[in-house]
N, C-alpha and C. Protein backbone atom coordinates (compact mmCIF):
# COMPACT_ATOMS: atom_id res chain seq x y z
N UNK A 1 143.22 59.62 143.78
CA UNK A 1 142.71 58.48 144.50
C UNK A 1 141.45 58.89 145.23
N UNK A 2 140.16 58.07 144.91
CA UNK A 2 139.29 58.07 145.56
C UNK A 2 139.65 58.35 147.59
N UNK A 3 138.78 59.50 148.03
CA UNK A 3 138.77 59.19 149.65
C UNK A 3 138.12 58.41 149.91
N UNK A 4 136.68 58.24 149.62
CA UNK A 4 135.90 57.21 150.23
C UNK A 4 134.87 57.00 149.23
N UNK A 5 134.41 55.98 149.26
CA UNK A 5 133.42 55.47 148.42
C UNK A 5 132.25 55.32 149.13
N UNK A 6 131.12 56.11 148.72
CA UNK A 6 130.00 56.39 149.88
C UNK A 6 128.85 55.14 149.55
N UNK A 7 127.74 54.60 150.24
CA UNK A 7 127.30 53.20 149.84
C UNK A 7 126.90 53.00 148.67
N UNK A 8 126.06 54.34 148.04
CA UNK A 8 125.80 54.06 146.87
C UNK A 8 126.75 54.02 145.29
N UNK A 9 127.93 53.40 145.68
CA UNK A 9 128.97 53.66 144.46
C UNK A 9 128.40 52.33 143.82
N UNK A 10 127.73 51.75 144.06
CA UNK A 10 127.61 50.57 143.16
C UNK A 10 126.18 51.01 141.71
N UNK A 11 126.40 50.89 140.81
CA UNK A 11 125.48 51.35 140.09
C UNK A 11 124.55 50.33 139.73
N UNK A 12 124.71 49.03 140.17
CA UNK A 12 123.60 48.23 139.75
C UNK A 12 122.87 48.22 141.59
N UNK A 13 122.86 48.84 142.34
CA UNK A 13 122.16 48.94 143.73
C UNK A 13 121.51 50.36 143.49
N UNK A 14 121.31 51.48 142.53
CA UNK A 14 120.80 52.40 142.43
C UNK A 14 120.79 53.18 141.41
N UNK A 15 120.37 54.32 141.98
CA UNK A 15 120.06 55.67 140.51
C UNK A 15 121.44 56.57 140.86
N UNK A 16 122.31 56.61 141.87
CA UNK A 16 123.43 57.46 141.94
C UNK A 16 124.77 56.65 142.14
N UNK A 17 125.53 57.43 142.25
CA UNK A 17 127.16 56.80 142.28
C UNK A 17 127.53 58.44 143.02
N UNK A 18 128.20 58.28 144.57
CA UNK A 18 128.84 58.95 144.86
C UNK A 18 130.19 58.75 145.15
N UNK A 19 131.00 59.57 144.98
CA UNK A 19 132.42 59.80 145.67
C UNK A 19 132.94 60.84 145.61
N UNK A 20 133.68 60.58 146.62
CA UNK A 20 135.09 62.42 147.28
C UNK A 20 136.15 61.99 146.79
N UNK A 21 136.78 63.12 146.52
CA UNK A 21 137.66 62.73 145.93
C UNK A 21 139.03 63.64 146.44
N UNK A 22 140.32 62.71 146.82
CA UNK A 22 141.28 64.23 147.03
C UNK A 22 141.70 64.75 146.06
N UNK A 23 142.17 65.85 146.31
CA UNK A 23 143.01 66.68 145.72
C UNK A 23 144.27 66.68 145.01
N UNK A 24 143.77 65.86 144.01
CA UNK A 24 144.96 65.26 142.64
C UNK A 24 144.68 65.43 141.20
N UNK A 25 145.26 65.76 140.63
CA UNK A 25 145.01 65.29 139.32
C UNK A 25 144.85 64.36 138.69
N UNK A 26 145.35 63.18 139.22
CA UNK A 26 145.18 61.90 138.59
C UNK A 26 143.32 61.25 138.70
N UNK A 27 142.72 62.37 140.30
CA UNK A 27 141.43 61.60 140.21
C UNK A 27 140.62 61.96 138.88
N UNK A 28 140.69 62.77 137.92
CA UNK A 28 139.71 62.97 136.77
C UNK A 28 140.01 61.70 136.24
N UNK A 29 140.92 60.99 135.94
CA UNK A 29 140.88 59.63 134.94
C UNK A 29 140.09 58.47 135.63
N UNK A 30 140.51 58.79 137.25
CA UNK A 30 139.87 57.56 138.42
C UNK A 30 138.36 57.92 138.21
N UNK A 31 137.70 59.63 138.49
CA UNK A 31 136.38 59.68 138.24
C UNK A 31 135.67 59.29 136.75
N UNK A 32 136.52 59.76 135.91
CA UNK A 32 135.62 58.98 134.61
C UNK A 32 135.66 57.66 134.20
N UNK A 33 136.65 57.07 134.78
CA UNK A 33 136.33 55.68 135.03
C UNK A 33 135.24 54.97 135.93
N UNK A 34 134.75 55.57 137.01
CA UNK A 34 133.78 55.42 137.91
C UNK A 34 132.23 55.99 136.89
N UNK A 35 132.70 56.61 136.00
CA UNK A 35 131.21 57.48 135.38
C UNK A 35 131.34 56.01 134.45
N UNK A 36 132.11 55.96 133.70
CA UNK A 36 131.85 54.82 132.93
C UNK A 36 131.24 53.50 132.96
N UNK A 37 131.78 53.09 133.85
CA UNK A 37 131.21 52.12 134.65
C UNK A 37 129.83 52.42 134.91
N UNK A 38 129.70 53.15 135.90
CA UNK A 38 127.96 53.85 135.91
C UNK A 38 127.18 53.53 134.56
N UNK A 39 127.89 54.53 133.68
CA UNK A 39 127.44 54.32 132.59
C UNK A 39 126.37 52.60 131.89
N UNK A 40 127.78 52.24 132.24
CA UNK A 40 127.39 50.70 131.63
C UNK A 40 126.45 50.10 131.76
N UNK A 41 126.53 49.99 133.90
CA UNK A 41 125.50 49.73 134.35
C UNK A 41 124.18 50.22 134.42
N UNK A 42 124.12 51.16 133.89
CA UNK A 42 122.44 51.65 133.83
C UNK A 42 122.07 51.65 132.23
N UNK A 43 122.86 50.98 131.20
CA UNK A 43 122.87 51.17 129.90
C UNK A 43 122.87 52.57 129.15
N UNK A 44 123.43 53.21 129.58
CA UNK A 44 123.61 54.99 129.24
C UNK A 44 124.94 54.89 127.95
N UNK A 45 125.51 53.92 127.95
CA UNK A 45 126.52 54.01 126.65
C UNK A 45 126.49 54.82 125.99
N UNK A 46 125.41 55.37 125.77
CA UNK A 46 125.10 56.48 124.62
C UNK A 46 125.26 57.38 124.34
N UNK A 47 125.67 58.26 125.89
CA UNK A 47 125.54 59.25 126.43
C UNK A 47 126.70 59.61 126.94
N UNK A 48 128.11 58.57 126.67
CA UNK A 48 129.35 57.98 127.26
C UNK A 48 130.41 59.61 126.70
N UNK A 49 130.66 59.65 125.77
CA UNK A 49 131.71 60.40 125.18
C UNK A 49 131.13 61.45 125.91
N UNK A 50 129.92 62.32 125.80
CA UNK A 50 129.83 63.80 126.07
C UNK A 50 129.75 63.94 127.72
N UNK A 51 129.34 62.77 128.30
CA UNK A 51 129.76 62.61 129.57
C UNK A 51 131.10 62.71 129.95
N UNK A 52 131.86 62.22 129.51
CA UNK A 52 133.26 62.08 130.31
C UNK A 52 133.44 63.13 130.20
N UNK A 53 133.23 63.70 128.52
CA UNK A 53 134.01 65.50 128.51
C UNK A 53 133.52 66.20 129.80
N UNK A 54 132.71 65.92 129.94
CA UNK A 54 131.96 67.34 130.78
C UNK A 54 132.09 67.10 132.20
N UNK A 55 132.26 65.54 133.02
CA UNK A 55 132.94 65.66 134.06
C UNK A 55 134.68 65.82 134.28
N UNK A 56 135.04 65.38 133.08
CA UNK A 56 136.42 65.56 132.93
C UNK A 56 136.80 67.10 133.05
N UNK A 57 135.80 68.52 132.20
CA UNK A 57 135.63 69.71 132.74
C UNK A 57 135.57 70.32 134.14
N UNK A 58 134.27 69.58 134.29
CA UNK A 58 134.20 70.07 135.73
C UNK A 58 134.53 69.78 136.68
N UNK A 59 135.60 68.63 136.69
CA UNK A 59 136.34 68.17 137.58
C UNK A 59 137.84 69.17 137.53
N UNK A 60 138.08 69.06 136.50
CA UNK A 60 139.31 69.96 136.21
C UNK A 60 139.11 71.29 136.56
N UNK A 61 138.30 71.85 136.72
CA UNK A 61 137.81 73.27 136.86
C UNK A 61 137.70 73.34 138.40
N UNK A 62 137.07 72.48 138.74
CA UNK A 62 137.01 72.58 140.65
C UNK A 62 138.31 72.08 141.00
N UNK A 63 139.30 71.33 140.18
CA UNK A 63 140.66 71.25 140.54
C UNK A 63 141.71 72.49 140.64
N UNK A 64 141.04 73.14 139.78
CA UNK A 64 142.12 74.45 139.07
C UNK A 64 141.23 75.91 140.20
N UNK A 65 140.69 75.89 140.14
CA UNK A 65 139.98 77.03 140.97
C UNK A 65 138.90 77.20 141.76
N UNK A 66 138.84 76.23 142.24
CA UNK A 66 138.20 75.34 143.50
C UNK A 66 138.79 74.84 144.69
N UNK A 67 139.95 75.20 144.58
CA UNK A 67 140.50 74.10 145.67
C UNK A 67 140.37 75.16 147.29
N UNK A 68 140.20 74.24 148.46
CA UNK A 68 139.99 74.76 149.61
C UNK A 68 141.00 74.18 150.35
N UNK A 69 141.82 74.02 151.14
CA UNK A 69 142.31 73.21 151.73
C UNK A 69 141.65 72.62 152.98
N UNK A 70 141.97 71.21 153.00
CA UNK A 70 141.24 70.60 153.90
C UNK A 70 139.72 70.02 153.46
N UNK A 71 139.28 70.46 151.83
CA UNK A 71 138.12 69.99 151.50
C UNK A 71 138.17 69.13 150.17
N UNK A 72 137.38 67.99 149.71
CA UNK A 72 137.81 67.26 149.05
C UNK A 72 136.53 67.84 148.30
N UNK A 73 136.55 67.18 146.73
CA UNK A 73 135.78 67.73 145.97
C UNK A 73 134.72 66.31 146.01
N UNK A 74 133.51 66.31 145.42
CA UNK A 74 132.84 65.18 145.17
C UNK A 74 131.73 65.07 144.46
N UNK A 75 132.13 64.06 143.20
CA UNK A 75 130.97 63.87 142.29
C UNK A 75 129.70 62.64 142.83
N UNK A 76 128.64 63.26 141.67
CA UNK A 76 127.64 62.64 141.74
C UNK A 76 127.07 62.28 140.34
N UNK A 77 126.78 60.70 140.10
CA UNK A 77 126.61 60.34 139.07
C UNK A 77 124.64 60.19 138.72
N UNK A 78 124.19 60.79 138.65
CA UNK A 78 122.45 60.63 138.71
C UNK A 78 121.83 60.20 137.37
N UNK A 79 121.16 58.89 137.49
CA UNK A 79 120.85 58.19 136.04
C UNK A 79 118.90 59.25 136.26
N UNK A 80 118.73 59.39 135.81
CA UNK A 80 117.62 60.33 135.44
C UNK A 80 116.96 59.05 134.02
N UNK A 81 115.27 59.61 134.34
CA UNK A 81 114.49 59.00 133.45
C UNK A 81 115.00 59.55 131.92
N UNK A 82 116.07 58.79 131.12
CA UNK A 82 116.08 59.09 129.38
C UNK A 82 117.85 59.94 129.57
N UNK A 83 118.18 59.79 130.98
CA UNK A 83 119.66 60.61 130.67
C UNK A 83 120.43 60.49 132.01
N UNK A 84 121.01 61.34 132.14
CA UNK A 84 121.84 61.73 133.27
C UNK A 84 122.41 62.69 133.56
N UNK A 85 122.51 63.10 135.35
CA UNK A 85 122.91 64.36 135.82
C UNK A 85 124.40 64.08 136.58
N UNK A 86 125.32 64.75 135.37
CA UNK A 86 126.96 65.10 136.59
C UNK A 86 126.62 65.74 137.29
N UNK A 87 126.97 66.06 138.64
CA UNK A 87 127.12 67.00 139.61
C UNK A 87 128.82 66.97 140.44
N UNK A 88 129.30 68.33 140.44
CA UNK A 88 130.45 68.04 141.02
C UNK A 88 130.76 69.00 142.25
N UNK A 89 130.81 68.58 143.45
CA UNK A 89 130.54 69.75 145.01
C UNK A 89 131.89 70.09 145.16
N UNK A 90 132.18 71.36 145.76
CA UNK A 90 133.34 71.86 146.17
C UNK A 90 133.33 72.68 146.83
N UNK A 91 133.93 73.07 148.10
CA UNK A 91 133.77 74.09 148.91
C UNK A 91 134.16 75.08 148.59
N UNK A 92 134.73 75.71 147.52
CA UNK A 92 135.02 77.06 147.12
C UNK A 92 133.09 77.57 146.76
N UNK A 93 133.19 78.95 147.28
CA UNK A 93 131.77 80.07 146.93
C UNK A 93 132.10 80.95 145.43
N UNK A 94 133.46 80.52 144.77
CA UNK A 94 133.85 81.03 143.39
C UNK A 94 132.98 80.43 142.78
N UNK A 95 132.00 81.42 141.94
CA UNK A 95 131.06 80.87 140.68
C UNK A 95 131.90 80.84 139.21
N UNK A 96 131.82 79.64 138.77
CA UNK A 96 132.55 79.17 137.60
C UNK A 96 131.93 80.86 136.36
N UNK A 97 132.20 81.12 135.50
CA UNK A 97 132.35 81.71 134.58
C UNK A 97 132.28 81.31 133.01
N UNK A 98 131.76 81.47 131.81
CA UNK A 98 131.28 81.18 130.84
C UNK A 98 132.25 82.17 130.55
N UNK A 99 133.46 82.38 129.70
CA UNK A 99 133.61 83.41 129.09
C UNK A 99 134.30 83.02 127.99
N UNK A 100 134.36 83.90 126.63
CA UNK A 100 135.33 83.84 125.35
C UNK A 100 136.02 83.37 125.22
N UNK A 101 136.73 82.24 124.71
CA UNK A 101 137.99 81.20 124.40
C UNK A 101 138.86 81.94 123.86
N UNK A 102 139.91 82.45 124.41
CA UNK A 102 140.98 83.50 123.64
C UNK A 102 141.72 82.16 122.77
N UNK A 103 141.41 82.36 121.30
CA UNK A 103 142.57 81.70 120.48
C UNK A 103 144.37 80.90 120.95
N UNK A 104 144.53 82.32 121.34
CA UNK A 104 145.92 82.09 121.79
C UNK A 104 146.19 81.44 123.03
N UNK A 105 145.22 80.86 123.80
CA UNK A 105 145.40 80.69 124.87
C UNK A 105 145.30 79.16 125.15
N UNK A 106 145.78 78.08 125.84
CA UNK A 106 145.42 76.70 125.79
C UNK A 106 144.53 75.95 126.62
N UNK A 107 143.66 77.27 127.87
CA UNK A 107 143.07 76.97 128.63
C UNK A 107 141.43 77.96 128.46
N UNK A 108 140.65 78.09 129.21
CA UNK A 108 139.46 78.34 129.15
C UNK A 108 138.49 78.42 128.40
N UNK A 109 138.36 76.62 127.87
CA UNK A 109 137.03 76.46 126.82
C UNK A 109 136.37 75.23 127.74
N UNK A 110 136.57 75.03 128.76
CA UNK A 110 136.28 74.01 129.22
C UNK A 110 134.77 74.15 129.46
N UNK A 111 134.24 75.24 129.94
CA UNK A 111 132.58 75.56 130.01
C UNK A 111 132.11 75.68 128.47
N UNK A 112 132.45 76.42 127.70
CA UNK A 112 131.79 75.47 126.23
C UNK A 112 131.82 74.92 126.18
N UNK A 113 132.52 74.22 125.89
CA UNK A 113 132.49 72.03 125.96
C UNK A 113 131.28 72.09 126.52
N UNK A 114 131.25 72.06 128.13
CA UNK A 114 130.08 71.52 128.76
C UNK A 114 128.67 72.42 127.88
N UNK A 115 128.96 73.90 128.07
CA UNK A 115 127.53 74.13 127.46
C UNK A 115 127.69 73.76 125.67
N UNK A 116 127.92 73.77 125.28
CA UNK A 116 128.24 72.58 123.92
C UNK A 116 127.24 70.93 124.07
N UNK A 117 128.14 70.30 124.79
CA UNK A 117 127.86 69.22 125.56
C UNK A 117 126.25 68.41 125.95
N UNK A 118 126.23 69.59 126.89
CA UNK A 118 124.87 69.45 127.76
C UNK A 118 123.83 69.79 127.81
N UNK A 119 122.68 69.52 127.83
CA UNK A 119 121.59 69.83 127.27
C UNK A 119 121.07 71.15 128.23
N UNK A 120 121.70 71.02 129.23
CA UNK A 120 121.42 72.51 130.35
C UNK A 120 122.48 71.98 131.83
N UNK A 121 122.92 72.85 132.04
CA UNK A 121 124.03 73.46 133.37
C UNK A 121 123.82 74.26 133.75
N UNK A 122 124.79 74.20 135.51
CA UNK A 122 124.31 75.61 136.01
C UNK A 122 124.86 75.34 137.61
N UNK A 123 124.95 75.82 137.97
CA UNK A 123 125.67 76.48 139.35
C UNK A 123 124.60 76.05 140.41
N UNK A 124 124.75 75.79 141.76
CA UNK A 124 123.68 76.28 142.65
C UNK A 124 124.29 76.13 144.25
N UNK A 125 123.69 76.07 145.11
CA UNK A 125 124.24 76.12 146.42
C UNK A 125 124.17 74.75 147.00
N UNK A 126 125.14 74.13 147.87
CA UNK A 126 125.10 73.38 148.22
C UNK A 126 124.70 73.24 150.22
N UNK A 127 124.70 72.17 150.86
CA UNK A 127 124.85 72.08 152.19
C UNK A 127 125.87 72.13 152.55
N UNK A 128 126.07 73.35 153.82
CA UNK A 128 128.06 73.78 153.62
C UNK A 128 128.21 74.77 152.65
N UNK A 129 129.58 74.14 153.03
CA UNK A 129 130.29 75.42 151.93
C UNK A 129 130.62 75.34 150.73
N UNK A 130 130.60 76.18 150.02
CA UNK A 130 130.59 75.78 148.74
C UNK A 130 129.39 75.75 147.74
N UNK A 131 129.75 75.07 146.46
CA UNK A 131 128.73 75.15 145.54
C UNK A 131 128.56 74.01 144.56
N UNK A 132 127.69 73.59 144.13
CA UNK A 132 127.59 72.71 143.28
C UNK A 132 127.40 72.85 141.51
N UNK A 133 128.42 72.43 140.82
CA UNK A 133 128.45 72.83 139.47
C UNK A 133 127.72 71.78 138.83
N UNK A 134 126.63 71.49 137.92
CA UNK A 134 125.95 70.01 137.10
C UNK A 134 125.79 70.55 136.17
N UNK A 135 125.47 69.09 135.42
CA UNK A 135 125.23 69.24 134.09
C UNK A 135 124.63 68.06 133.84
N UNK A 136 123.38 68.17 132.37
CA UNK A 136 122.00 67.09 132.48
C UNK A 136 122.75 66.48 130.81
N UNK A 137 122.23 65.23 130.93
CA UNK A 137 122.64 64.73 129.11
C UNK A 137 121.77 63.98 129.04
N UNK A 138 120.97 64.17 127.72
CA UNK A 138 119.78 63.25 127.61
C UNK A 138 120.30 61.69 126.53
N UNK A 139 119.79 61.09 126.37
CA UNK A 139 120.50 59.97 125.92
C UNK A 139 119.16 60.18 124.84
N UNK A 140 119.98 59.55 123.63
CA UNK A 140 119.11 59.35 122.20
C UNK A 140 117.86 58.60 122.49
N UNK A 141 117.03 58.77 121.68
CA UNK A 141 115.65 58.66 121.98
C UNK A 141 115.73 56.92 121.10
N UNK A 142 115.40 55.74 121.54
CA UNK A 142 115.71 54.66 121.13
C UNK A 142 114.16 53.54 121.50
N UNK A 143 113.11 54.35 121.96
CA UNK A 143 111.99 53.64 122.09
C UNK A 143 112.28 52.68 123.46
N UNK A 144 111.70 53.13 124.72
CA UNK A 144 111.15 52.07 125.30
C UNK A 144 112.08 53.18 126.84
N UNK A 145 112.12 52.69 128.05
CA UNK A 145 112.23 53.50 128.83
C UNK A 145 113.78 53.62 129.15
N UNK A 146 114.61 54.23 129.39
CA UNK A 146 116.24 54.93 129.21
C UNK A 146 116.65 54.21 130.51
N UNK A 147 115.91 54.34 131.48
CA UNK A 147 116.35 53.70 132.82
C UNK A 147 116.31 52.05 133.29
N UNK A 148 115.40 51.33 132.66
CA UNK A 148 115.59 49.74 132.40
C UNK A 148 116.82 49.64 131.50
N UNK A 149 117.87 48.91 132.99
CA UNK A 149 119.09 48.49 132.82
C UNK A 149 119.53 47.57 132.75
């Protein structure tokens, strides 16, 4: 369940969509439903499937080894000229990891996906504590400008 919905959650009032989110599992289905929507509204459809994967990742990932207590995690939906930027904040200073998909194992491919996915990711520091994980997706090249919605 969404904590709060900050002013700009409406995607036809802007270029972002924020929200916090607690500490559940159920919010990855609530946040990619909120990306979707975004989606719509800025006409990004295009860009829909490799999006969800990759916040659906990095949401799950700041769920699984991110968690702080007392801090909620929170995405950011950024329509960018021809694409869009996930961003997902969390107060853990643990830098996510890129490493080898062990076969046998049913967990840690979730950063391929994204670098798979995304046209470029990457880690950086946030205000506070913590760190911010994003990822950029450019939307198919279709003639005329990506951001007229």
């Amino acid at each position: 369940m969404a904590v709060d919905e900050l002013p700009s959650a409406d995607p036809s009032a802007g270029d972002a969509v924020v929200r916090r989110w607690a500490d559940d599992p159920c919010c990855v289905g609530q946040a990619r439903a909120a990306l979707r929507e975004a989606l719509t509204g800025w006409g990004l459809s295009a860009v829909e499937d490799s999006a969800l994967v990759i916040l659906s990742e990095l949401l799950t990932n700041a769920g699984r080894h991110a968690r702080v207590p007392g801090q909620s995690v929170e995405t950011r939906f950024l329509r960018m000229l021809g694409g869009l930027r996930i961003e997902v904040h969390d107060g853990s200073c643990e830098l996510p990891r890129l490493s080898t998909p062990d076969g046998d194992r049913d967990s840690g491919r979730g950063l391929w996906l994204v670098d798979a996915l995304a046209d470029r990711w990457d880690v950086g520091e946030r205000a506070g504590l913590g760190k911010v994980v994003w990822a950029e997706v450019s939307a198919p090249a279709v003639g005329g400008d990506q951001r007229a919605g």
